[in-house]
C-alpha atoms as a PDB file:
ATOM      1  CA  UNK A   1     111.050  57.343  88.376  1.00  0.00           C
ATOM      2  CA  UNK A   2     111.562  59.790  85.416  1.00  0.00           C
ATOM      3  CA  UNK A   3     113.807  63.115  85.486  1.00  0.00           C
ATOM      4  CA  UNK A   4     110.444  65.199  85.831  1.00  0.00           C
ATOM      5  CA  UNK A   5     109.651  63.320  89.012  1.00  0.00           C
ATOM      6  CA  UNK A   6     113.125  64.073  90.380  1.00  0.00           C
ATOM      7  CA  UNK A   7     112.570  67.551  89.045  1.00  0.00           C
ATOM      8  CA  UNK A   8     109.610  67.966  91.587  1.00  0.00           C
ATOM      9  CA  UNK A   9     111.386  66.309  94.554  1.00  0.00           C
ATOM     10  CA  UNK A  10     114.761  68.242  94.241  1.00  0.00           C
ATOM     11  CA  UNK A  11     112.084  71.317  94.214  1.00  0.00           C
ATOM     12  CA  UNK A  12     110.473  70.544  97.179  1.00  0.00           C
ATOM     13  CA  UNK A  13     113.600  69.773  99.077  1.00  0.00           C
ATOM     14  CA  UNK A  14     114.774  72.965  97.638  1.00  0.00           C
ATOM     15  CA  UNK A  15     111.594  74.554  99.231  1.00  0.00           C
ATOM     16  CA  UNK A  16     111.529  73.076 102.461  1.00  0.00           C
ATOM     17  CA  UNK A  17     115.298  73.509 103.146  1.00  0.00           C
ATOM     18  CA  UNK A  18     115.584  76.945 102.390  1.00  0.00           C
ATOM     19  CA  UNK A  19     112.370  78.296 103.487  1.00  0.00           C
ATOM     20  CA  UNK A  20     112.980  75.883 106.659  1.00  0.00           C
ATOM     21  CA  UNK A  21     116.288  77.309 107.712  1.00  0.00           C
ATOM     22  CA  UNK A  22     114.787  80.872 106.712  1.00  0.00           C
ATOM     23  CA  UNK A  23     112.458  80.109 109.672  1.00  0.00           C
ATOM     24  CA  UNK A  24     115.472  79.461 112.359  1.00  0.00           C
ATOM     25  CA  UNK A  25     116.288  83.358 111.525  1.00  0.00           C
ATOM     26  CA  UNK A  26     112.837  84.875 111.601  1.00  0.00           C
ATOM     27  CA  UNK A  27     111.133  83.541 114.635  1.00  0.00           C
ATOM     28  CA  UNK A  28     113.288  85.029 117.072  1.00  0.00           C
ATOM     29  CA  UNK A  29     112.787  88.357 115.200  1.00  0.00           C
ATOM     30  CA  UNK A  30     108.962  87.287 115.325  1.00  0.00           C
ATOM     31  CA  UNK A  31     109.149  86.727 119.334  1.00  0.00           C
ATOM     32  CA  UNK A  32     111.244  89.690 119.426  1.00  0.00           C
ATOM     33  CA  UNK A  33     107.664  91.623 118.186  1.00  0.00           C
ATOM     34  CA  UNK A  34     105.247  89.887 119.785  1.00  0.00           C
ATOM     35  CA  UNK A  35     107.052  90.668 123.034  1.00  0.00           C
ATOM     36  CA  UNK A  36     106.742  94.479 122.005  1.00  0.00           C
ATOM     37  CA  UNK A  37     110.665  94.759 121.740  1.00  0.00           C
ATOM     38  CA  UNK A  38     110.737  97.042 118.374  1.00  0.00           C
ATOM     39  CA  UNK A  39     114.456  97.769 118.965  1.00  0.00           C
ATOM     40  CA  UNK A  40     116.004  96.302 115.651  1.00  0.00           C
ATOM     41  CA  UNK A  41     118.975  97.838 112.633  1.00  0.00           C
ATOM     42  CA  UNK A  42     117.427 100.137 110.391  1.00  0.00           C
ATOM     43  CA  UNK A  43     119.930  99.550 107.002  1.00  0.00           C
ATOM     44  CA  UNK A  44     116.828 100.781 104.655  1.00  0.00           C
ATOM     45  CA  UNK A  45     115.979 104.411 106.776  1.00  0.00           C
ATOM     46  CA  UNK A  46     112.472 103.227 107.498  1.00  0.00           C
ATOM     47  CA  UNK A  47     112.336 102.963 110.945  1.00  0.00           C
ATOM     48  CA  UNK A  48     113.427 100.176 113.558  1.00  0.00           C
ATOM     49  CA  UNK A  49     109.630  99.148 113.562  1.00  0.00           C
ATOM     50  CA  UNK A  50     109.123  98.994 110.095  1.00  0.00           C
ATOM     51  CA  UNK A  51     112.475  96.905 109.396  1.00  0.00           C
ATOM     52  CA  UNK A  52     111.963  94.605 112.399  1.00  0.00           C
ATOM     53  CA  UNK A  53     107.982  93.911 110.835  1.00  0.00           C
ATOM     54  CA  UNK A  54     109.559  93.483 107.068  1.00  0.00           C
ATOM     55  CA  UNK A  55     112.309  90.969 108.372  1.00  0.00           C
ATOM     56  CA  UNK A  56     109.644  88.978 110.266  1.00  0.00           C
ATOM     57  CA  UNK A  57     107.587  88.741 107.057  1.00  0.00           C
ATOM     58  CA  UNK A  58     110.280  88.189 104.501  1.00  0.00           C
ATOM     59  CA  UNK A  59     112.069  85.656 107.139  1.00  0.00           C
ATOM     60  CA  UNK A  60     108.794  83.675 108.764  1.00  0.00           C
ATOM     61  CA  UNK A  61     105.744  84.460 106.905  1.00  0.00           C
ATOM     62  CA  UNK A  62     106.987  84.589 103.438  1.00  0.00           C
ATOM     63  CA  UNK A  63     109.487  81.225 103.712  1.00  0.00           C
ATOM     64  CA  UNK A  64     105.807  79.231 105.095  1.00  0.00           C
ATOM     65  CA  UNK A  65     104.081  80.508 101.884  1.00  0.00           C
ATOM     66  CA  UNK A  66     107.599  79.147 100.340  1.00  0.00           C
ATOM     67  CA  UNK A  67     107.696  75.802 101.607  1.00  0.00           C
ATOM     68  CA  UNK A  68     104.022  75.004 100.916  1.00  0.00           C
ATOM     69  CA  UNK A  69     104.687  76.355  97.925  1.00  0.00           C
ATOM     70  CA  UNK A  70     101.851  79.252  97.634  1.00  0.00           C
ATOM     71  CA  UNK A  71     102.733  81.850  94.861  1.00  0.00           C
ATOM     72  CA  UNK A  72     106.142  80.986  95.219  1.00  0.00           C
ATOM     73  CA  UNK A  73     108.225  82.897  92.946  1.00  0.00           C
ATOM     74  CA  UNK A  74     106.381  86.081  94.322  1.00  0.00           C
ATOM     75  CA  UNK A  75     107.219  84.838  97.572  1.00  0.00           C
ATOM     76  CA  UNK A  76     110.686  84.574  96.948  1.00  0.00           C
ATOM     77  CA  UNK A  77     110.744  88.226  95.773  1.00  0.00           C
ATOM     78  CA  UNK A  78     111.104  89.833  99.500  1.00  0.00           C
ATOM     79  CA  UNK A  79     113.382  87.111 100.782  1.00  0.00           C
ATOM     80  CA  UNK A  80     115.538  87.852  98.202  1.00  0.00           C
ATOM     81  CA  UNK A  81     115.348  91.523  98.850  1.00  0.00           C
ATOM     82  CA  UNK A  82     116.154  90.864 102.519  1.00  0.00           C
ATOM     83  CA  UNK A  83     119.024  88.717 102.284  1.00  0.00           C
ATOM     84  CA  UNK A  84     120.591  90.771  99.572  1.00  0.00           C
ATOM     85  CA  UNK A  85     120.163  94.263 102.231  1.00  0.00           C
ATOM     86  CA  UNK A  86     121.769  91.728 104.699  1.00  0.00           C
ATOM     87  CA  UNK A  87     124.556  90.720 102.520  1.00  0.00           C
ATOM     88  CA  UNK A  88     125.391  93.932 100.989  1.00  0.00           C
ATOM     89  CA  UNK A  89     124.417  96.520 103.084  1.00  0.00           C
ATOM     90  CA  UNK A  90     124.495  94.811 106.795  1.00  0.00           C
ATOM     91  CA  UNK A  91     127.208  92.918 106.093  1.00  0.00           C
ATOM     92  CA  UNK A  92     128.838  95.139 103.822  1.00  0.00           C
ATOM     93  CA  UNK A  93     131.928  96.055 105.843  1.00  0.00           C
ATOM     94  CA  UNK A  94     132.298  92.718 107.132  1.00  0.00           C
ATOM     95  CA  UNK A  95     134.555  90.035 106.223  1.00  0.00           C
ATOM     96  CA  UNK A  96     133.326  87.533 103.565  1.00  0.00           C
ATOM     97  CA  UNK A  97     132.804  84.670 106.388  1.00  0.00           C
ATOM     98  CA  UNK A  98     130.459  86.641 107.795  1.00  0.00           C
ATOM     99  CA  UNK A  99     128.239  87.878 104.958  1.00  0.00           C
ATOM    100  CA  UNK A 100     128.236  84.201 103.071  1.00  0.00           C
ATOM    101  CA  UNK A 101     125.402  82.739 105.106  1.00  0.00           C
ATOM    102  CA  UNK A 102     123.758  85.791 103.491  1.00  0.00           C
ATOM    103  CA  UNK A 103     124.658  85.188  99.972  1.00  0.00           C
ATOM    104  CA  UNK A 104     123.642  81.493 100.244  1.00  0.00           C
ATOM    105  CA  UNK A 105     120.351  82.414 101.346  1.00  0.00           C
ATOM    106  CA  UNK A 106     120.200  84.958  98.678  1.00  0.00           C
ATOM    107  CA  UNK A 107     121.370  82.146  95.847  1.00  0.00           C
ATOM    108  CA  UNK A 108     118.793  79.780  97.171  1.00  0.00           C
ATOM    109  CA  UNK A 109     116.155  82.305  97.221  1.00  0.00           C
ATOM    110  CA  UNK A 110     116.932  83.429  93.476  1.00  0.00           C
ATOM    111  CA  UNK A 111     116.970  79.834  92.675  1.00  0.00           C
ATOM    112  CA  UNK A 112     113.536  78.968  93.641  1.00  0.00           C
ATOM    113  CA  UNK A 113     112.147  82.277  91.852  1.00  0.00           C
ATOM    114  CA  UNK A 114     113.630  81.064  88.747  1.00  0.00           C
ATOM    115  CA  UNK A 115     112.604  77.517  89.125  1.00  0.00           C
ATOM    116  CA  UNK A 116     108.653  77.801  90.560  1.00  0.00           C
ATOM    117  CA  UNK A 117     107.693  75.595  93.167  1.00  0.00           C
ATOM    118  CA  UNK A 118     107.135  72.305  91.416  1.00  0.00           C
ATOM    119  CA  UNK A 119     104.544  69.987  91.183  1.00  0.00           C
ATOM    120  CA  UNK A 120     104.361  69.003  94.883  1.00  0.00           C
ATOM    121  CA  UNK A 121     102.971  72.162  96.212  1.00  0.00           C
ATOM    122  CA  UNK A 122      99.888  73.957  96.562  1.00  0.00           C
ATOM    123  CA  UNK A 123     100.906  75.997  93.064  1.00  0.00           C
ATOM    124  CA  UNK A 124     101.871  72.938  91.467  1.00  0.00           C
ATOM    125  CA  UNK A 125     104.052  74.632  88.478  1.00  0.00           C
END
């Protein structure tokens, strides 16, 4: 196997981990919805409806695109965008134990934007 070969599996084991463990954190939020219970934080000042509908897509729909690897780095944009509001503005008074799941997330998220999706996705960059 060559190093662009283990280029593409690291990738897609980048993907699927991250947008995979993503998924643990959105579908309760996506339950949460489809039960009608809108009751969620509001750190942005848009709404409790409006945040609970942008975590479900940048924590469920956006991590499937992710781990399929369908426009990838634009998918990573709003996951990146959510975990950094949960890091630094959720989080922001908390200790550092709490916020670090946050800031992994957030490093993995900005890794995969800067790296593409690989070839063994539906992009295949």
């Amino acid at each position: 196997m060559n190093k662009s070969s283990f280029n593409n599996i690291a990738l897609l084991l980048l993907r699927l981990g991250f947008g995979g463990l993503m998924l643990t954190h959105g579908l309760p939020k996506l339950q949460k919805l489809l039960a009608g219970d809108l009751t969620f934080g509001d750190p942005i000042g848009v709404g409790e409806p409006a945040s609970l509908i942008l975590a479900v897509l940048s924590e469920v729909i956006f991590p499937i695109l992710i781990i399929i690897g369908f426009k990838t780095r634009l998918s990573s944009i709003p996951v990146i965008i959510t975990m950094a509001v949960a890091a630094f503005i959720v989080h922001a008074n908390d200790p550092f134990a709490v916020k670090e799941k946050a800031i992994l997330f957030l490093i993995g998220f900005i890794a995969i934007a800067l790296l593409g999706p690989g070839k063994f996705s539906i992009d295949k960059k």
